[in-house]
Protein backbone atom coordinates (compact mmCIF):
# COMPACT_ATOMS: atom_id res chain seq x y z
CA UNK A 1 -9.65 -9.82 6.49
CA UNK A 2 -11.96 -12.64 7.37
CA UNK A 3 -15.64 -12.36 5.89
CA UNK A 4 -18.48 -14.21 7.05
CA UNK A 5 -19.89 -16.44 4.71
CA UNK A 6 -23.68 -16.69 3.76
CA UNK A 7 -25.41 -20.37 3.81
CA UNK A 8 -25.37 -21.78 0.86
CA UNK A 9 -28.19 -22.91 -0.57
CA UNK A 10 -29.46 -26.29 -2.25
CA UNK A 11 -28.86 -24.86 -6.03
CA UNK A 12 -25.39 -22.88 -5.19
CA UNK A 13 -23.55 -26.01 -6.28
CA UNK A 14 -25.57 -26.76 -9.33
CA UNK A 15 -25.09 -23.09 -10.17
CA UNK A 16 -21.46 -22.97 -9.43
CA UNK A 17 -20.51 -26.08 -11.65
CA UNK A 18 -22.67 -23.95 -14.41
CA UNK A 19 -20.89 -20.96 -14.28
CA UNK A 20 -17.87 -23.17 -14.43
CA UNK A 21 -19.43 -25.08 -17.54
CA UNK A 22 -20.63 -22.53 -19.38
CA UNK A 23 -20.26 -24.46 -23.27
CA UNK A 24 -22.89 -27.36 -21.32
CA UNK A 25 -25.08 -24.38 -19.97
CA UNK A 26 -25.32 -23.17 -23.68
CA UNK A 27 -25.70 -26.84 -25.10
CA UNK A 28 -28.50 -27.44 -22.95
CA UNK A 29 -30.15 -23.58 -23.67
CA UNK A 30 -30.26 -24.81 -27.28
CA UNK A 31 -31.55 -28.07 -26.86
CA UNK A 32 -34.65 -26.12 -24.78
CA UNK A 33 -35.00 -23.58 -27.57
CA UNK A 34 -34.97 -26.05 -30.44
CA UNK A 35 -37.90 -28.51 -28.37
CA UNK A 36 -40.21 -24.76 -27.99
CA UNK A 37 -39.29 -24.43 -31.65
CA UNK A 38 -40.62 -27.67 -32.63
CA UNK A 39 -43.45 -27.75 -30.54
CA UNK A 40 -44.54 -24.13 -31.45
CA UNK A 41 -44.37 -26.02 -34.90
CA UNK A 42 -46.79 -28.33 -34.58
CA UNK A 43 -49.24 -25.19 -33.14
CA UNK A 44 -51.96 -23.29 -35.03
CA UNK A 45 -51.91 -19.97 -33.54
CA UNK A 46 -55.39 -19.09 -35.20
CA UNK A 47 -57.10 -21.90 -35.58
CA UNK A 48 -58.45 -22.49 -32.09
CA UNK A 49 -61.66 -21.02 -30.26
CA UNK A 50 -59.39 -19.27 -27.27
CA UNK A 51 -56.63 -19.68 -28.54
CA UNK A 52 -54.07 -22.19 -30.37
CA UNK A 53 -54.58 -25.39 -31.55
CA UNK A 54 -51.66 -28.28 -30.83
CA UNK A 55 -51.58 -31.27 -33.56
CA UNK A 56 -53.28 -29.13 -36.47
CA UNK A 57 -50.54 -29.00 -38.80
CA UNK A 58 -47.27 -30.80 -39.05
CA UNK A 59 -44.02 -29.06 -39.70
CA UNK A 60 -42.49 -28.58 -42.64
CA UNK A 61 -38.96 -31.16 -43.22
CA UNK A 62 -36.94 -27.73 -44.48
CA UNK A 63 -38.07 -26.24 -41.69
CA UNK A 64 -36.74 -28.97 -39.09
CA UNK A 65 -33.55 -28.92 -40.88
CA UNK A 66 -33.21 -25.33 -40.17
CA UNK A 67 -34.57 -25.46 -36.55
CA UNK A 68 -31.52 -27.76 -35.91
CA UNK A 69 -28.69 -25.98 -37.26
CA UNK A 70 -29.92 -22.46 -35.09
CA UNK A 71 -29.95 -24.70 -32.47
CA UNK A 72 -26.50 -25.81 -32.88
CA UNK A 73 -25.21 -22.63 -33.47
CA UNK A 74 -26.78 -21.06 -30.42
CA UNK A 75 -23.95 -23.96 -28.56
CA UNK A 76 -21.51 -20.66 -29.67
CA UNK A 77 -23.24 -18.03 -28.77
CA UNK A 78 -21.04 -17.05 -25.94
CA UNK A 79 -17.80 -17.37 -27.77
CA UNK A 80 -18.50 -15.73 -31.16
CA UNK A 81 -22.35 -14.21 -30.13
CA UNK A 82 -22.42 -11.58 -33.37
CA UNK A 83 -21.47 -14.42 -35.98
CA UNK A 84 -24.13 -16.67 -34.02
CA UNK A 85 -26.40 -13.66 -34.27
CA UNK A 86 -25.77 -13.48 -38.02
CA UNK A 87 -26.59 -17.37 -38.73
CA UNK A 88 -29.63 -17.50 -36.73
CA UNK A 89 -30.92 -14.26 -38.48
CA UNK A 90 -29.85 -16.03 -42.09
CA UNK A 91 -31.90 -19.38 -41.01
CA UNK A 92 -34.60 -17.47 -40.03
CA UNK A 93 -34.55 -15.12 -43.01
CA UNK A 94 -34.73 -18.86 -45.01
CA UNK A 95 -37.04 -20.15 -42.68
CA UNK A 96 -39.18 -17.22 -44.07
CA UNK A 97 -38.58 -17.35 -47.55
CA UNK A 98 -38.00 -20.89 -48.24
CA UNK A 99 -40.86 -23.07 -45.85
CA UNK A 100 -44.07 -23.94 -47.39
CA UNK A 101 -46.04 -23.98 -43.76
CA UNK A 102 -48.16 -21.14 -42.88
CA UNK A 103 -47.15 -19.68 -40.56
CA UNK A 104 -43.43 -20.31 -41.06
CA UNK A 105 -41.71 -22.32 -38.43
CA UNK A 106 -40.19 -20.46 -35.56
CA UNK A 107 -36.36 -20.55 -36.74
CA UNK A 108 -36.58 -16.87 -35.09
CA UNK A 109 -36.40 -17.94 -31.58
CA UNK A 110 -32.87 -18.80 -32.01
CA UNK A 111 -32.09 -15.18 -33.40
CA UNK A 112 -33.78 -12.96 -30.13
CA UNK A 113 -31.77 -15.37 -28.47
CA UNK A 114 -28.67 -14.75 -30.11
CA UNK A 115 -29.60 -11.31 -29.96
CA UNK A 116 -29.94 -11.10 -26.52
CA UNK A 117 -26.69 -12.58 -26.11
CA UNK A 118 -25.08 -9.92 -28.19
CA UNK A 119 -26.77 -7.16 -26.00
CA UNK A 120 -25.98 -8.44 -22.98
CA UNK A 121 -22.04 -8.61 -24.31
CA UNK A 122 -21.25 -5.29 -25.67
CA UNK A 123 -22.23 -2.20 -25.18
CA UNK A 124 -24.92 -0.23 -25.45
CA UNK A 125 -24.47 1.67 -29.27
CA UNK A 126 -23.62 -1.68 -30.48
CA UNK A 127 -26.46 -3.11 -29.10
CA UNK A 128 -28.71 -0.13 -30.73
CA UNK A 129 -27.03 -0.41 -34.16
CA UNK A 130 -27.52 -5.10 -34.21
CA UNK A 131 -31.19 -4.56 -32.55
CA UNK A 132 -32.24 -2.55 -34.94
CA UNK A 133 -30.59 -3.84 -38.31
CA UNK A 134 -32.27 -7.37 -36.93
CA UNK A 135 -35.34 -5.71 -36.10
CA UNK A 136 -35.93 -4.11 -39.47
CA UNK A 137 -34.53 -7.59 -41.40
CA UNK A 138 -36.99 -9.97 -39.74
CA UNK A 139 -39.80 -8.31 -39.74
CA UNK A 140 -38.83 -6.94 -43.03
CA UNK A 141 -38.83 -10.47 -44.10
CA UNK A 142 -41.66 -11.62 -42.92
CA UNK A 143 -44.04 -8.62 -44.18
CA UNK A 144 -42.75 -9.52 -47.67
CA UNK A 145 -43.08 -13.05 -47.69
CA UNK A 146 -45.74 -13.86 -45.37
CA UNK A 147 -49.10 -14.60 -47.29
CA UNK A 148 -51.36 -12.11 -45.27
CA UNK A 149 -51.21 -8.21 -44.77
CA UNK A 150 -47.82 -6.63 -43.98
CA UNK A 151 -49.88 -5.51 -40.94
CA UNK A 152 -50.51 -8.58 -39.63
CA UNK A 153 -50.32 -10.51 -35.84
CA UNK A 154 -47.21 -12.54 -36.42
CA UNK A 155 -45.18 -9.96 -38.53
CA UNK A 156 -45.60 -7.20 -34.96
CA UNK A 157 -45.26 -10.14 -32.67
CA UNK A 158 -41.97 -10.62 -34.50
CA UNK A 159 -40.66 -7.15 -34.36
CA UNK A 160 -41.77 -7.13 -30.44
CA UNK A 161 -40.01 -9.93 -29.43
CA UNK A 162 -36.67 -8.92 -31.25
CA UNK A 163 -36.77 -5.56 -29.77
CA UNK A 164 -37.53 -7.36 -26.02
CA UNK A 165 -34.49 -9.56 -26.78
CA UNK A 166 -32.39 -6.45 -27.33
CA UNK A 167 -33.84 -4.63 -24.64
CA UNK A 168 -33.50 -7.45 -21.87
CA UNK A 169 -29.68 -7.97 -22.85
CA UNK A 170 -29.27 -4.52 -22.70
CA UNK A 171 -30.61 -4.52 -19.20
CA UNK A 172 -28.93 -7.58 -18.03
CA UNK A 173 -25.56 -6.09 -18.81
CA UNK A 174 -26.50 -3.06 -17.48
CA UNK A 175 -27.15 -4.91 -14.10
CA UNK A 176 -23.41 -6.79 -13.90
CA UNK A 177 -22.04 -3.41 -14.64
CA UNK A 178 -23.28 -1.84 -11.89
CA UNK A 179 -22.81 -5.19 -9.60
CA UNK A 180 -18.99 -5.04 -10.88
CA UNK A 181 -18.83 -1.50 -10.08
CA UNK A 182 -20.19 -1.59 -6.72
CA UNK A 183 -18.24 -4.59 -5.93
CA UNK A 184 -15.04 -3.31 -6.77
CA UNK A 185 -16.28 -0.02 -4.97
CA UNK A 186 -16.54 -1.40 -1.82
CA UNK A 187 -12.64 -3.60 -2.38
CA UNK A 188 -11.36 0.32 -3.15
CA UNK A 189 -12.93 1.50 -0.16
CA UNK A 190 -11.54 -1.36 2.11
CA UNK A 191 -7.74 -1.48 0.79
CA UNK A 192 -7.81 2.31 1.54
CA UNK A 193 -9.38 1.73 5.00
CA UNK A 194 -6.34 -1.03 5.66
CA UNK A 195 -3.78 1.52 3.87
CA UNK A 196 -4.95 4.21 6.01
CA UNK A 197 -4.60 2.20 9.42
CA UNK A 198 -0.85 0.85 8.47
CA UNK A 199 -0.30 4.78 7.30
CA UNK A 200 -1.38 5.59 11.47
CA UNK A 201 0.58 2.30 12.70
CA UNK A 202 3.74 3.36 11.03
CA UNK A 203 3.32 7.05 12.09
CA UNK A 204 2.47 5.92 15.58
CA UNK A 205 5.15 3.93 15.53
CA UNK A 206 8.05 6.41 14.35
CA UNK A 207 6.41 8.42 16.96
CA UNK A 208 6.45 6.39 19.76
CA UNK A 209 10.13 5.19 18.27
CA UNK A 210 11.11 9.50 19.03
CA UNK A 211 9.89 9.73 22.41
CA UNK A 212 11.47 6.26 23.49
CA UNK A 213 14.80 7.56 22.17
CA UNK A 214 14.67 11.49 23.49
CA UNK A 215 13.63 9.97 26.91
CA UNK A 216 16.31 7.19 27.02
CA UNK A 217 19.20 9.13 25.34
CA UNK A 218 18.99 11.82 28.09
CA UNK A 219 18.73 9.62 31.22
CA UNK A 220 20.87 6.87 30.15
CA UNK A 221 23.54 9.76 29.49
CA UNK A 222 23.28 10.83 32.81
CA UNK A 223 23.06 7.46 34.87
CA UNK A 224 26.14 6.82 32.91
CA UNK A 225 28.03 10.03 34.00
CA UNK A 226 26.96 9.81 37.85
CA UNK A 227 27.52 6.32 37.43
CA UNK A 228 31.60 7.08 36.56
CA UNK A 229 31.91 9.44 38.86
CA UNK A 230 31.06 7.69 42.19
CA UNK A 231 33.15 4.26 40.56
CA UNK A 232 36.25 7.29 40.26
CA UNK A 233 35.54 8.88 44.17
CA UNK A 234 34.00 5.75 46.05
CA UNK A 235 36.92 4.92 48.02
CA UNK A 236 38.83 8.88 48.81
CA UNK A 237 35.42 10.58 48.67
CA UNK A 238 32.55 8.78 50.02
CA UNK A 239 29.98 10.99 50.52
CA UNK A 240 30.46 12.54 46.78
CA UNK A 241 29.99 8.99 45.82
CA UNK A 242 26.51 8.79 47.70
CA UNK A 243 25.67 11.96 46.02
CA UNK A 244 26.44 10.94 42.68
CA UNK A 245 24.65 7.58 43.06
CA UNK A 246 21.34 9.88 44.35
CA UNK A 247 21.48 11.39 41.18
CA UNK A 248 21.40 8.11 39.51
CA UNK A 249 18.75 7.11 41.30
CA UNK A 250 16.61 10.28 40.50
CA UNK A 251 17.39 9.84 36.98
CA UNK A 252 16.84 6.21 36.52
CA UNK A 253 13.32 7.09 38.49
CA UNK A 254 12.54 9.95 36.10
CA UNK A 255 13.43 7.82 33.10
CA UNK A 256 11.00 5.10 34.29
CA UNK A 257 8.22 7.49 35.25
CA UNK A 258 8.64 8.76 31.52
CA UNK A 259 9.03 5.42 30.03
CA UNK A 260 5.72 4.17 31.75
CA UNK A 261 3.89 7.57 30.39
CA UNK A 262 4.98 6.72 26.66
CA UNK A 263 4.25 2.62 27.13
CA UNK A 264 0.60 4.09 28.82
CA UNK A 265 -0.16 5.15 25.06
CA UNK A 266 -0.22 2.04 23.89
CA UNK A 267 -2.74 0.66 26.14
CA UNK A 268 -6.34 -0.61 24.82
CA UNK A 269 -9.69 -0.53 26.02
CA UNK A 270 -10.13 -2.46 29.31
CA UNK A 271 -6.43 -2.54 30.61
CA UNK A 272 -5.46 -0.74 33.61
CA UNK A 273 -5.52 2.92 33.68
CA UNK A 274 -2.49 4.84 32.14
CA UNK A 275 -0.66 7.24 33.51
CA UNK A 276 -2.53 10.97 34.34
CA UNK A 277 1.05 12.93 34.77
CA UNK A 278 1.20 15.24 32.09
CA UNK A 279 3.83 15.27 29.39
CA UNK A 280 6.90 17.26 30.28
CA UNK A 281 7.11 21.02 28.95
CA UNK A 282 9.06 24.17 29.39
CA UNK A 283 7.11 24.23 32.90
CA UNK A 284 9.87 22.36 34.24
CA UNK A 285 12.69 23.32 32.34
CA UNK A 286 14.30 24.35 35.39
CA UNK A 287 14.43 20.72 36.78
CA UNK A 288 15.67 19.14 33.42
CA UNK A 289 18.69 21.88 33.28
CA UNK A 290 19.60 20.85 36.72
CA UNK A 291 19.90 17.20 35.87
CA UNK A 292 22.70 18.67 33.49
CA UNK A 293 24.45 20.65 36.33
CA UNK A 294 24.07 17.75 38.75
CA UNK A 295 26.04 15.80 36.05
CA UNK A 296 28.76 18.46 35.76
CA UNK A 297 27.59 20.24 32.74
CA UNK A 298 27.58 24.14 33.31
CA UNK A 299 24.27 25.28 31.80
CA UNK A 300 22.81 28.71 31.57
CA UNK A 301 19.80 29.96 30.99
CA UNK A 302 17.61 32.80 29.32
CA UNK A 303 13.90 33.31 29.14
CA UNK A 304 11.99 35.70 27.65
CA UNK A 305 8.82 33.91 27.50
CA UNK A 306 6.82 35.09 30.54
CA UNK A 307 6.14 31.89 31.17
CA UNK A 308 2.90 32.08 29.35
CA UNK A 309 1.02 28.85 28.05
CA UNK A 310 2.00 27.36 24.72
CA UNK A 311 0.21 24.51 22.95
CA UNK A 312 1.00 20.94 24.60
CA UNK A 313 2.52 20.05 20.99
CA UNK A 314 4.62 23.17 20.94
CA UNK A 315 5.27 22.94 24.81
CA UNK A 316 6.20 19.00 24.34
CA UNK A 317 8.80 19.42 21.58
CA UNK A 318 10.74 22.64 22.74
CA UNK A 319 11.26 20.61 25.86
CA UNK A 320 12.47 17.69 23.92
CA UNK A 321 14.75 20.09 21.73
CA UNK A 322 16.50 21.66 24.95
CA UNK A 323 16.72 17.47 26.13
CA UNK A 324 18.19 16.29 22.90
CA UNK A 325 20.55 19.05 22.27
CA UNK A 326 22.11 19.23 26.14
CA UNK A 327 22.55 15.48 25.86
CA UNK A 328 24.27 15.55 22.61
CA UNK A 329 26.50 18.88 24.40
CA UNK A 330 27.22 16.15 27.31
CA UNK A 331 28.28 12.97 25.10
CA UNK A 332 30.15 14.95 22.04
CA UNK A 333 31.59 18.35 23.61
CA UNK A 334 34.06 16.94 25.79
CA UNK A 335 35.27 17.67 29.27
CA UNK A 336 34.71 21.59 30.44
CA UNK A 337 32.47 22.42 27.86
CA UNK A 338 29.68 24.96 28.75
CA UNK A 339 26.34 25.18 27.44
CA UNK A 340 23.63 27.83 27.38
CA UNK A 341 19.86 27.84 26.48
CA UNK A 342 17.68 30.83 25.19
CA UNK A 343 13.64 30.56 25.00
CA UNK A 344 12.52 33.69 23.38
CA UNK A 345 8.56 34.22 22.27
CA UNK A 346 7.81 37.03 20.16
CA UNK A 347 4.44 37.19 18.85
CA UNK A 348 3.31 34.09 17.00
CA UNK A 349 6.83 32.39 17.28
CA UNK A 350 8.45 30.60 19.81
CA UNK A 351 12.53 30.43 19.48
CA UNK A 352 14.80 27.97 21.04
CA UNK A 353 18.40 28.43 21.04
CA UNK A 354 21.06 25.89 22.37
CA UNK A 355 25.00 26.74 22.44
CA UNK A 356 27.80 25.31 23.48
CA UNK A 357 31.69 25.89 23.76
CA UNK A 358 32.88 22.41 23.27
CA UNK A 359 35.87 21.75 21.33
CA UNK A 360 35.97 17.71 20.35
CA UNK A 361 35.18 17.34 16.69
CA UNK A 362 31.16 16.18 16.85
CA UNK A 363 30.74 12.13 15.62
CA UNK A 364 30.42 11.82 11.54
CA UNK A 365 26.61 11.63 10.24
CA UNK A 366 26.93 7.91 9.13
CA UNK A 367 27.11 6.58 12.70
CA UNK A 368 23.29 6.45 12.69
CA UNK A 369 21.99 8.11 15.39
CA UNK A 370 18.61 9.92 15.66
CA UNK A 371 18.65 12.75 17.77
CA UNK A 372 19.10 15.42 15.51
CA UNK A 373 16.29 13.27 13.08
CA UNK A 374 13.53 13.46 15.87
CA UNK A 375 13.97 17.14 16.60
CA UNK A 376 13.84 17.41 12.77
CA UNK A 377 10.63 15.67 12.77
CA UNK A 378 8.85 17.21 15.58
CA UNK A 379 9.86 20.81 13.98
CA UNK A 380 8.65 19.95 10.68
CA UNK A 381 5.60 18.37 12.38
CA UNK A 382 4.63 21.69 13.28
CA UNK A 383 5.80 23.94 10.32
CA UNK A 384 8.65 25.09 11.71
CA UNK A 385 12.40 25.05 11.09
CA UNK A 386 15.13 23.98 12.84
CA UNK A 387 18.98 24.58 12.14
CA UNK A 388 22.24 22.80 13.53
CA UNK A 389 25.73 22.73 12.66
CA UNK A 390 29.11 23.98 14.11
CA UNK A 391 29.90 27.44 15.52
CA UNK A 392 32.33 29.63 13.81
CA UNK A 393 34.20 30.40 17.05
CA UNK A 394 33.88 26.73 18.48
CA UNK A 395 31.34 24.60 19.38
CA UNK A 396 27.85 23.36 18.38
CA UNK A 397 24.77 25.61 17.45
CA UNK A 398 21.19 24.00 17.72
CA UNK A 399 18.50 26.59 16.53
CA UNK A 400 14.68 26.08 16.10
CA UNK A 401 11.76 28.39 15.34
CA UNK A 402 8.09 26.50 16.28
CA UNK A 403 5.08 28.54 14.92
CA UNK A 404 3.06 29.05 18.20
CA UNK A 405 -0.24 28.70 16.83
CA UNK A 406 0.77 25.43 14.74
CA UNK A 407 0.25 23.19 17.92
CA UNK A 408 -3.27 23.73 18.03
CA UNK A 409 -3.96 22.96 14.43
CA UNK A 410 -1.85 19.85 14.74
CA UNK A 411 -3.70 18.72 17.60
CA UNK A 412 -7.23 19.60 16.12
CA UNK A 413 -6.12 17.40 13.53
CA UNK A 414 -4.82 14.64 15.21
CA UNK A 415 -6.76 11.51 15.90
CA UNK A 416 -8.57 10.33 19.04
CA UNK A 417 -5.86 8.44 20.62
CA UNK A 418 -2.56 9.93 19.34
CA UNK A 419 -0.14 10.94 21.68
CA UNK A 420 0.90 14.05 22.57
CA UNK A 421 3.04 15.27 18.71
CA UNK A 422 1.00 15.87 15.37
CA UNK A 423 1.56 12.69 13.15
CA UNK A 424 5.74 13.14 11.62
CA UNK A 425 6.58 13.07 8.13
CA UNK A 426 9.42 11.25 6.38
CA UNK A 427 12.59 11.74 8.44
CA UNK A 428 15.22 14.18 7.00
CA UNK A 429 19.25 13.01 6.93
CA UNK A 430 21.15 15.27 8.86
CA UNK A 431 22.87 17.89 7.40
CA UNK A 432 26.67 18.21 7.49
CA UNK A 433 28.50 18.56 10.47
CA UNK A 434 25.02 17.60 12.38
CA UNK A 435 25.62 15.91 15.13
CA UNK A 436 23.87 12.08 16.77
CA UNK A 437 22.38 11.28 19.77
């Protein structure tokens, strides 16, 4: 996905080679600390009226010489920050100890630093445990070899500002934590926003893939039979010719009108207005059975559904079921093979039974067809459970039981947008003996 990007400003670069640089970053961080070191050196901190006097005192040599190496080893402090922690605090420990200036020079700017390094690199009972073992050796230090009061200015200005360099390292790593975390909040919530719309594609697709091949299979099977029987009468029978090429005609036109209905679903916003003819259903049952006759395939039929209104889910895929299975009874019975339908409803349950007398042996399961699969997944769509296999006596046996009441959950669930079938799951391989479409 493209994101827009924010202006840069005039310091992103010189920030950007930084991050990149981070050893130079740290080089020049210690070359700061060691010039506030040696000019808080030169500084009386009492000897001025309001406050501290610059060019009093001069700094002691040993002290210099320790100044300089905390500087260099705060160069390190990003690659090794608790052995950098541990020099400073040494240096500043000799600083204390071993420098004849009163006060001592300021070798312990270069350990809050380093301490605030280690804070803001580990976590937070480490940071606890190094704070306070610096804490208590500095200012421990510095109450017993300072030459005033263990109560005095400098030796609690020194325990504050090891405690604030704990504290502000602690906070500054608390901060890219919750950065990080929010960041790679929001990337979790967008691959599973881009997951979830290729999940809908694909299912919209399979979908859309079922009610291309239900609505083809049929009519293509029957423009194909009408088709070779006015090519087998045109010349000694005429006018059974012209009435098998009507039926091609009304075919091919019902396959279009259905073909335009599916193709309307995958209109957007702004293009012309889809198709308003509702999706076929048991309503017209009658008519799709007499496509069958018309194309010389006997087909009975019993009802004991009073006609009364199903769920457009539930209406749309026993419809398909009756389609699917006559047209398989048309390509794979063979010649003179009868077929009869049964729609029975008895209380939450809808039951749709196809039958037929053929005798040809039905196609093997690996020539890939998908007839069978689609009415597998519309069934299972809905909860129910469909059955199909060979007849003991002869013949092909399609059975399916659709939970009446599953259509309207399935369509409360379904997205704004979807077509007219709840969302399929994976397809199911046929069983044996199944036959393709």
């Amino acid at each position: 996905m493209s994101r827009s990007r924010r202006p840069e400003s005039g310091l992103a670069r010189p920030r950007g080679w930084l991050r990149s640089h981070p050893l130079a970053f740290d080089a020049g961080l210690a070359a700061l600390v060691l010039v506030c070191m040696i000019g808080a050196s030169f500084a009386d901190p009492h000897d001025g009226v309001h406050g501290p006097s610059f060019g009093a005192r001069t700094p002691d040599p040993r002290g210099v010489v320790l100044m300089v190496c905390a500087a260099v080893a705060l160069v390190y402090r990003r690659r090794s920050p608790l052995p950098v922690l541990a020099v400073t605090g040494s240096l500043a420990v000799a600083a204390l100890a071993f420098t004849s200036s009163d006060p001592p020079a300021p070798v312990a700017m270069s350990a809050v630093v380093a301490l605030y390094t280690v804070a803001a690199r580990t976590d937070r009972p480490t940071t606890w445990r190094i704070g306070l073992l610096t804490m208590v050796v500095l200012t421990g230090a510095a109450m017993l070899f300072s030459e005033g009061p263990w109560y005095a200015q400098d030796n609690v200005g020194l325990f504050a500002w090891t405690g604030i360099g704990a504290s502000a390292g602690d906070a500054v790593r608390s901060r890219r934590a919750f950065v990080d975390a929010m960041r790679e909040r929001a990337e979790r919530a967008e691959r599973t926003r881009e997951e979830e719309a290729r999940r809908r594609v694909a299912e919209e697709r399979l979908r859309i893939a079922r009610e291309l091949h239900d609505v083809v299979a049929h009519h293509i099977a029957l423009v194909n039979v009408q088709a070779g029987v006015a090519a087998h009468v045109m010349d000694r029978r005429p006018d059974q010719a012209k009435e098998a090429l009507a039926h091609v005609r009304a075919a091919s036109r019902s396959a279009l009108g259905e073909l335009r209905a599916t193709v309307g679903l995958l209109r957007q916003s702004g293009d012309p207005s889809a198709p308003t003819e509702p999706a076929p259903g048991l309503a017209v049952l009658d008519a799709l059975l007499d496509t069958f006759r018309n194309a010389g395939l006997p087909v009975a039929l019993t009802r004991t559904d009073d006609d009364r209104a199903l769920p457009a889910s539930v209406d749309l895929t026993a419809y398909r079921i009756v389609q699917e299975a006559l047209t398989n009874v048309r390509k794979h019975a063979g010649p003179g093979a009868e077929a009869e339908v049964g729609v029975v409803r008895g209380g939450d349950v809808l039951e749709v039974t196809v039958l037929d007398d053929g005798t040809e042996t039905p196609p093997p399961a690996t020539e890939g067809g998908h007839g069978l699969l689609g009415m597998r997944e519309r069934v299972s769509a809905l909860g129910g459970t469909l059955t199909a296999g060979p007849r003991s006596g002869g013949g092909f046996r399609v059975h399916a039981i659709l939970p009446v009441t599953a259509g309207t959950r399935a369509a409360a669930a379904r997205p704004a947008g979807a077509g007219d079938t709840a969302a399929a799951p994976r397809p199911q391989q046929p069983g044996p003996g199944e036959k393709h479409a």
